[in-house]
N, C-alpha and C. Protein backbone atom coordinates (compact mmCIF):
# COMPACT_ATOMS: atom_id res chain seq x y z
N UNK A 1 0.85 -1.17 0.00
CA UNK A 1 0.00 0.00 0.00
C UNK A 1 0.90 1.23 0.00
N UNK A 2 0.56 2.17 -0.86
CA UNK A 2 1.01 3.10 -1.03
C UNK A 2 0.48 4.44 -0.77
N UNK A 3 0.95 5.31 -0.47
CA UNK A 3 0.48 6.69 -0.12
C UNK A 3 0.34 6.64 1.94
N UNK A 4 -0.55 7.78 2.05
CA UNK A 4 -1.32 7.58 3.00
C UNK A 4 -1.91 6.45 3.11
N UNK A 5 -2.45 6.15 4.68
CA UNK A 5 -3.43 5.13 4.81
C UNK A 5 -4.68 5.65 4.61
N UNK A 6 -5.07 6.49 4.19
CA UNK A 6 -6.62 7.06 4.09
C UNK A 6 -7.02 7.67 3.20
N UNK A 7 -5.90 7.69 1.78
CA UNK A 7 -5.79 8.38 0.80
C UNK A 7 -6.91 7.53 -0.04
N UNK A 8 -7.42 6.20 0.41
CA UNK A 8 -8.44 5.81 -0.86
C UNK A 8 -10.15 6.33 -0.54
N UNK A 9 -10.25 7.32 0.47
CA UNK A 9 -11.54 7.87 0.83
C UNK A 9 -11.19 9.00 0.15
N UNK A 10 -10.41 9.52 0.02
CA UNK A 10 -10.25 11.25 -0.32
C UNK A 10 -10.72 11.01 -2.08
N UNK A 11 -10.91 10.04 -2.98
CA UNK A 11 -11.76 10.59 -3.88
C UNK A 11 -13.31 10.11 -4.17
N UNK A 12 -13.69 9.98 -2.39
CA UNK A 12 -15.28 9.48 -2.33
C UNK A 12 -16.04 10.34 -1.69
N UNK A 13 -16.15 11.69 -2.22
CA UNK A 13 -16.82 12.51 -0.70
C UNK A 13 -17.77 12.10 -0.33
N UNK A 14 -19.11 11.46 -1.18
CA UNK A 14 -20.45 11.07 -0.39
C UNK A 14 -20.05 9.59 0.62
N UNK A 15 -19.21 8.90 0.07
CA UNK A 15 -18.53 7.67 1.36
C UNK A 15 -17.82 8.38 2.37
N UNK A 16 -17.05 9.50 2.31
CA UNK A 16 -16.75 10.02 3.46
C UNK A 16 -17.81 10.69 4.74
N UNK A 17 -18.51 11.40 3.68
CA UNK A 17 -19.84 11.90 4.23
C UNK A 17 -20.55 11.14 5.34
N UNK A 18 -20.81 9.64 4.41
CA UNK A 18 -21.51 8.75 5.16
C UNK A 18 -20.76 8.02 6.54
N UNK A 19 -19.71 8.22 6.13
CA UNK A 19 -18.82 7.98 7.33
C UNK A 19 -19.09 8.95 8.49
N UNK A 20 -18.82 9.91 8.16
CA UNK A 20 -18.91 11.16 9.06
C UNK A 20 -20.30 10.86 9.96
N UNK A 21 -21.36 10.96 8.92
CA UNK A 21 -22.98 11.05 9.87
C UNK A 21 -22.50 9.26 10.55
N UNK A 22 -22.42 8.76 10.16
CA UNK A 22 -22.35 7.40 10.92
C UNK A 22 -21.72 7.64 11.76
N UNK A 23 -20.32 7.96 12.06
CA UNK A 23 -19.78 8.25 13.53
C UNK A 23 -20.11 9.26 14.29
N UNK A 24 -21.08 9.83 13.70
CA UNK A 24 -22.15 11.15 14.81
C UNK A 24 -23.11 10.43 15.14
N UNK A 25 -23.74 9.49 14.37
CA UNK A 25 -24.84 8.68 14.83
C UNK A 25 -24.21 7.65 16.16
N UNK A 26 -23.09 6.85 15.89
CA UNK A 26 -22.82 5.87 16.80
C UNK A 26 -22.59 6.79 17.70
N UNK A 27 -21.70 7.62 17.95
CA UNK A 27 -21.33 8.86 19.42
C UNK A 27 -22.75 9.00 20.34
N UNK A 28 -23.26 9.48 19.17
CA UNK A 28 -25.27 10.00 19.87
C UNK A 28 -25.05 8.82 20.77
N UNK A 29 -25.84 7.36 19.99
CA UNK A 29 -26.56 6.36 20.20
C UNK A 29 -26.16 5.86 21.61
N UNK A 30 -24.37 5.99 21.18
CA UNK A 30 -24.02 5.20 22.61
C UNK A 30 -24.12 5.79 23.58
N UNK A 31 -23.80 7.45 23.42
CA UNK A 31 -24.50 8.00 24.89
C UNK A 31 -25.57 7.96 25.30
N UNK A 32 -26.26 7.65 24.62
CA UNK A 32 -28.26 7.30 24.68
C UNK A 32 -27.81 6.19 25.86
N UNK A 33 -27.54 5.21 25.12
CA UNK A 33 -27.40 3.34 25.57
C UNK A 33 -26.61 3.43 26.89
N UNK A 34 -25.84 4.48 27.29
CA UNK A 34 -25.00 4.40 28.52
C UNK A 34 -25.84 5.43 29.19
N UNK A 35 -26.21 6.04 28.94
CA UNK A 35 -27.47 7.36 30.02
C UNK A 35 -28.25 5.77 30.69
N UNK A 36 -29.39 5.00 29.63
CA UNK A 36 -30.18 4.08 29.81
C UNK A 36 -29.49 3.53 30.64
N UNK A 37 -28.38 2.81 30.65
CA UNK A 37 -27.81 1.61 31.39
C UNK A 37 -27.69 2.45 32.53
N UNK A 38 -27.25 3.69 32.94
CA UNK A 38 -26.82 4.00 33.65
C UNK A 38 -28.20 4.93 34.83
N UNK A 39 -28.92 5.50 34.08
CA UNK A 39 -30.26 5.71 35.24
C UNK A 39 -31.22 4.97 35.14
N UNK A 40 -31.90 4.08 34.01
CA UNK A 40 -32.95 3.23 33.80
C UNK A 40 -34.12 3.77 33.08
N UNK A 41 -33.77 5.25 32.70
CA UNK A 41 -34.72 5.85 31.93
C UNK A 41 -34.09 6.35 30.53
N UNK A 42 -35.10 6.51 29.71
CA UNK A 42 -35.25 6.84 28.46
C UNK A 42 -35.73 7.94 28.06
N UNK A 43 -35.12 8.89 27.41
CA UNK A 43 -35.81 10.24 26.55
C UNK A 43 -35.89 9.53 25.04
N UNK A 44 -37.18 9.71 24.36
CA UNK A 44 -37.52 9.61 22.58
C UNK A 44 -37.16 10.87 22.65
N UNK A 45 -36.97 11.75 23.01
CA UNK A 45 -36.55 13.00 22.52
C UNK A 45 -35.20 12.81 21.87
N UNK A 46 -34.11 11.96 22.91
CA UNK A 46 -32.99 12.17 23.09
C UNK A 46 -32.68 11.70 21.60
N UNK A 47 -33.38 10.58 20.99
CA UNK A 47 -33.30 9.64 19.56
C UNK A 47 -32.90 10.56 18.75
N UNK A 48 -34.44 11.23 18.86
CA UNK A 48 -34.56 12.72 17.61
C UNK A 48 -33.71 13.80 17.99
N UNK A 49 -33.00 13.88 18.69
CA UNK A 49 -32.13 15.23 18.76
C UNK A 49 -31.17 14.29 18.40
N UNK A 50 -30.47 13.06 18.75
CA UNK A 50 -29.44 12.54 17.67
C UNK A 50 -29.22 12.51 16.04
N UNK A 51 -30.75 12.06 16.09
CA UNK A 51 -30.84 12.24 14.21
C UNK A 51 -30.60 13.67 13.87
N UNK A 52 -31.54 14.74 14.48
CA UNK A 52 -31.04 15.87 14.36
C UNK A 52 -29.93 16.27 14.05
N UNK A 53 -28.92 16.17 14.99
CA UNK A 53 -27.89 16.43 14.75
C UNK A 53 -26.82 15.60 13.81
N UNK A 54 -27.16 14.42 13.79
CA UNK A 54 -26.43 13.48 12.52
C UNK A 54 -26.57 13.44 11.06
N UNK A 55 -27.92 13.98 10.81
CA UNK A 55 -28.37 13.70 9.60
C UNK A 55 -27.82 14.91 8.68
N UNK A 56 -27.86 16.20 9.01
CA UNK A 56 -27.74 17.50 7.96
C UNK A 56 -26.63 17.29 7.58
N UNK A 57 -25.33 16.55 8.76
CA UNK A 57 -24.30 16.37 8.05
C UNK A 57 -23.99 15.90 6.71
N UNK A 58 -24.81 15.06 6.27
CA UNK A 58 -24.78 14.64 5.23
C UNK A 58 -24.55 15.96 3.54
N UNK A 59 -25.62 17.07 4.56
CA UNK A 59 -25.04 18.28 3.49
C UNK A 59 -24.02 19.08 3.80
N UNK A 60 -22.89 18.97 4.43
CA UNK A 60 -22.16 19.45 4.45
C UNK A 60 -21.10 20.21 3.84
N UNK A 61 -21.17 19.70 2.64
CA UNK A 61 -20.20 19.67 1.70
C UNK A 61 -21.04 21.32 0.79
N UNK A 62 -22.16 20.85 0.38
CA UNK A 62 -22.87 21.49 -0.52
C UNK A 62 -23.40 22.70 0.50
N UNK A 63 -23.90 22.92 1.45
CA UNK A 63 -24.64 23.90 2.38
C UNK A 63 -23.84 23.88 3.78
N UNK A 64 -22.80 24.58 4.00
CA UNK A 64 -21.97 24.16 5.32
C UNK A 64 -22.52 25.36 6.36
N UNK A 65 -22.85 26.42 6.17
CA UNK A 65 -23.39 27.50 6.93
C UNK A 65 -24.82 27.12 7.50
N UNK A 66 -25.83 26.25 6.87
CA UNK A 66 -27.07 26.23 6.91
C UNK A 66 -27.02 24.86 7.75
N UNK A 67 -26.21 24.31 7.83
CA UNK A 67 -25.61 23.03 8.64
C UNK A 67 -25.53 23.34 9.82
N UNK A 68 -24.16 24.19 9.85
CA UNK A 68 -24.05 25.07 11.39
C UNK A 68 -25.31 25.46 11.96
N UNK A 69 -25.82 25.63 11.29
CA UNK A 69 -27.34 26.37 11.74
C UNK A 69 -28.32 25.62 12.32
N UNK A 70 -28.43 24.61 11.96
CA UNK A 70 -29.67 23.61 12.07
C UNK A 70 -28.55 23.08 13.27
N UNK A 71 -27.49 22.41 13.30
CA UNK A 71 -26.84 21.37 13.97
C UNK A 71 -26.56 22.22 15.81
N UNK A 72 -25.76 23.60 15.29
CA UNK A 72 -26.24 24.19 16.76
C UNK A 72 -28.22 24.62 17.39
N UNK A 73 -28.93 25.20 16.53
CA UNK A 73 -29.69 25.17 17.14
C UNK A 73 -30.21 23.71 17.65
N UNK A 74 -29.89 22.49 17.40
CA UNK A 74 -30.23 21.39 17.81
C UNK A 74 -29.78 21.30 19.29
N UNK A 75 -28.12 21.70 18.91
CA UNK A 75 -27.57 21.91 20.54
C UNK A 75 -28.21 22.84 21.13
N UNK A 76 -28.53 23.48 20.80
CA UNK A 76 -29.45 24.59 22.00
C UNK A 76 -30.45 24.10 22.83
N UNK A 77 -31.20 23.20 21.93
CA UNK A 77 -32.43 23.01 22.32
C UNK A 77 -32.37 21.38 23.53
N UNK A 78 -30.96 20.87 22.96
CA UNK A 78 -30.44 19.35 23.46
C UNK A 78 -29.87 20.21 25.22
N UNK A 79 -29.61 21.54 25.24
CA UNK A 79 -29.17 22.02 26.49
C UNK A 79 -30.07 22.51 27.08
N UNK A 80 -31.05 22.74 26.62
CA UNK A 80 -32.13 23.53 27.29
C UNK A 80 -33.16 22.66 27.46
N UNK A 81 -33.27 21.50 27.02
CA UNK A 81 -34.27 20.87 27.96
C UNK A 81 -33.57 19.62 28.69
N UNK A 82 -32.36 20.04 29.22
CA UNK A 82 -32.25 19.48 29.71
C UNK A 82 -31.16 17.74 29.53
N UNK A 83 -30.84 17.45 28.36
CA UNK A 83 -30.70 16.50 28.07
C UNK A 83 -29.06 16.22 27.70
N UNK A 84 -28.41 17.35 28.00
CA UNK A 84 -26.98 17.73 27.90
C UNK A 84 -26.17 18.77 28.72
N UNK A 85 -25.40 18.80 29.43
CA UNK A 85 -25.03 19.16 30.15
C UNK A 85 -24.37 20.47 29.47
N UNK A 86 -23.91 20.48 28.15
CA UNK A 86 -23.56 21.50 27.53
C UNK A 86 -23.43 21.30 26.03
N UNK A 87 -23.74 23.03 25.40
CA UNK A 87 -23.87 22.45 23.93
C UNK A 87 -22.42 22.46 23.06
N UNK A 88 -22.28 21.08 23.16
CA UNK A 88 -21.39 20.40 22.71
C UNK A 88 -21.64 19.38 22.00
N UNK A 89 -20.41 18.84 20.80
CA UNK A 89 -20.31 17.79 20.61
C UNK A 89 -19.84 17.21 19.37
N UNK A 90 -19.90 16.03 18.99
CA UNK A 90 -19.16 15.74 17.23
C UNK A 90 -19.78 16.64 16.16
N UNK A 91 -21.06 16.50 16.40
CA UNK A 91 -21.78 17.00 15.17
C UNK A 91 -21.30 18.40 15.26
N UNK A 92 -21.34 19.40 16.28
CA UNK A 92 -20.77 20.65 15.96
C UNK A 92 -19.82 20.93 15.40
N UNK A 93 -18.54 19.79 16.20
CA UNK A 93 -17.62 20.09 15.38
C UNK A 93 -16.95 19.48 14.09
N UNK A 94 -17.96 18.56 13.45
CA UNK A 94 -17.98 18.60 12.14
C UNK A 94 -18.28 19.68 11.66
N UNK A 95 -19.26 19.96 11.50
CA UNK A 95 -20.16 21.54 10.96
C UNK A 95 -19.27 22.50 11.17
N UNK A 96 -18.47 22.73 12.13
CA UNK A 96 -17.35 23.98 12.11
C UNK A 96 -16.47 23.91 11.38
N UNK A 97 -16.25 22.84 11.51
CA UNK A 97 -14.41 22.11 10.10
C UNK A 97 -15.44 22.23 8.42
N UNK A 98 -16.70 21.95 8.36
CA UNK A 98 -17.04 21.81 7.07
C UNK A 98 -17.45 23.69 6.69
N UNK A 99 -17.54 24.05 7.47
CA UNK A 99 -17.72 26.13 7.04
C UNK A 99 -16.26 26.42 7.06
N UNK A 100 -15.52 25.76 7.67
CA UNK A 100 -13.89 26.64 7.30
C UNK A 100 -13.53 26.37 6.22
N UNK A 101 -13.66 24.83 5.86
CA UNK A 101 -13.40 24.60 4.76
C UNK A 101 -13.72 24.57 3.20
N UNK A 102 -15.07 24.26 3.33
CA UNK A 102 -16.16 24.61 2.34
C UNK A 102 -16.76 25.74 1.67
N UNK A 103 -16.74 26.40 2.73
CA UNK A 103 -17.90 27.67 2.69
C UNK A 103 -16.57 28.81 1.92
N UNK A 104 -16.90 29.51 0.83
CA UNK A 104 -16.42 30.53 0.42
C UNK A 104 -16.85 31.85 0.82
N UNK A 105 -17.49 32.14 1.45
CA UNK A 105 -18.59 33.49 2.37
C UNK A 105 -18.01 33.90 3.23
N UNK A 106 -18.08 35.16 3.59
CA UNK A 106 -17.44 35.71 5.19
C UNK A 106 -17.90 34.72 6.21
N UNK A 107 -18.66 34.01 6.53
CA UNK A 107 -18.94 33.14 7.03
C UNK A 107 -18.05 32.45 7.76
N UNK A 108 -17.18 32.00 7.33
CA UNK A 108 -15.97 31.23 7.56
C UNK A 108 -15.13 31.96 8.06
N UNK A 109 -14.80 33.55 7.95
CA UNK A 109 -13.78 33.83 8.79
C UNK A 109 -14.80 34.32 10.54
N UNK A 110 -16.40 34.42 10.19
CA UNK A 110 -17.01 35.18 11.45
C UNK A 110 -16.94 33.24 12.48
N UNK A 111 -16.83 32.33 11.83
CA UNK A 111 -16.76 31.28 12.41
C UNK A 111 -15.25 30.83 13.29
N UNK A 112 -14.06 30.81 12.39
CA UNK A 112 -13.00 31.23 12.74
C UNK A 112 -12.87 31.98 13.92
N UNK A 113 -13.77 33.17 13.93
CA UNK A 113 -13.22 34.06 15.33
C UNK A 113 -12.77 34.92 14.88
């Protein structure tokens, strides 16, 4: 094998993509599955604020500002009722790496800082 070890994803963006939402989905899920194991209760909320936040990734590439958008207000709403201790997490910071990189708009430097 030659090159990088990861150089045979770099000419698949929608397989990378799918990679990406998949390891935002497993992150979610398992904190779901360890909350459960760990108090004995369940939020359906908690499901849908995972998908929430896993799924837009998928546009990332094509809409990275409107991503940020949807994926933090998800965190807002995942902190405010309660269901996160803070708004944090993978999916954000996918969505931040995909506006620095993607996004050609002032956007990217008001994200930057």
């Amino acid at each position: 094998m030659r090159g990088r070890p990861w150089s045979w994803i770099t000419g698949r963006p929608r397989l990378a993509d799918g990679v990406v939402v998949g390891l935002t989905l497993a992150i979610g899920l398992a904190g779901l599955i360890g909350n459960y194991y760990r108090s004995g209760s369940f939020a359906a909320g908690a499901v849908l604020v995972t998908f929430g936040e896993a799924l837009p990734l998928w546009w990332r590439r094509r809409y990275p500002v409107p991503v940020l958008v949807i994926i933090a207000a998800v965190e807002i709403v995942k902190w405010a009722s309660g269901l996160s201790n803070e708004p944090s997490g993978a999916a954000l910071v996918f969505a931040v790496y995909a506006v620095s990189v993607y996004d050609k708009t002032v956007a990217r430097l008001i994200v930057a800082g």
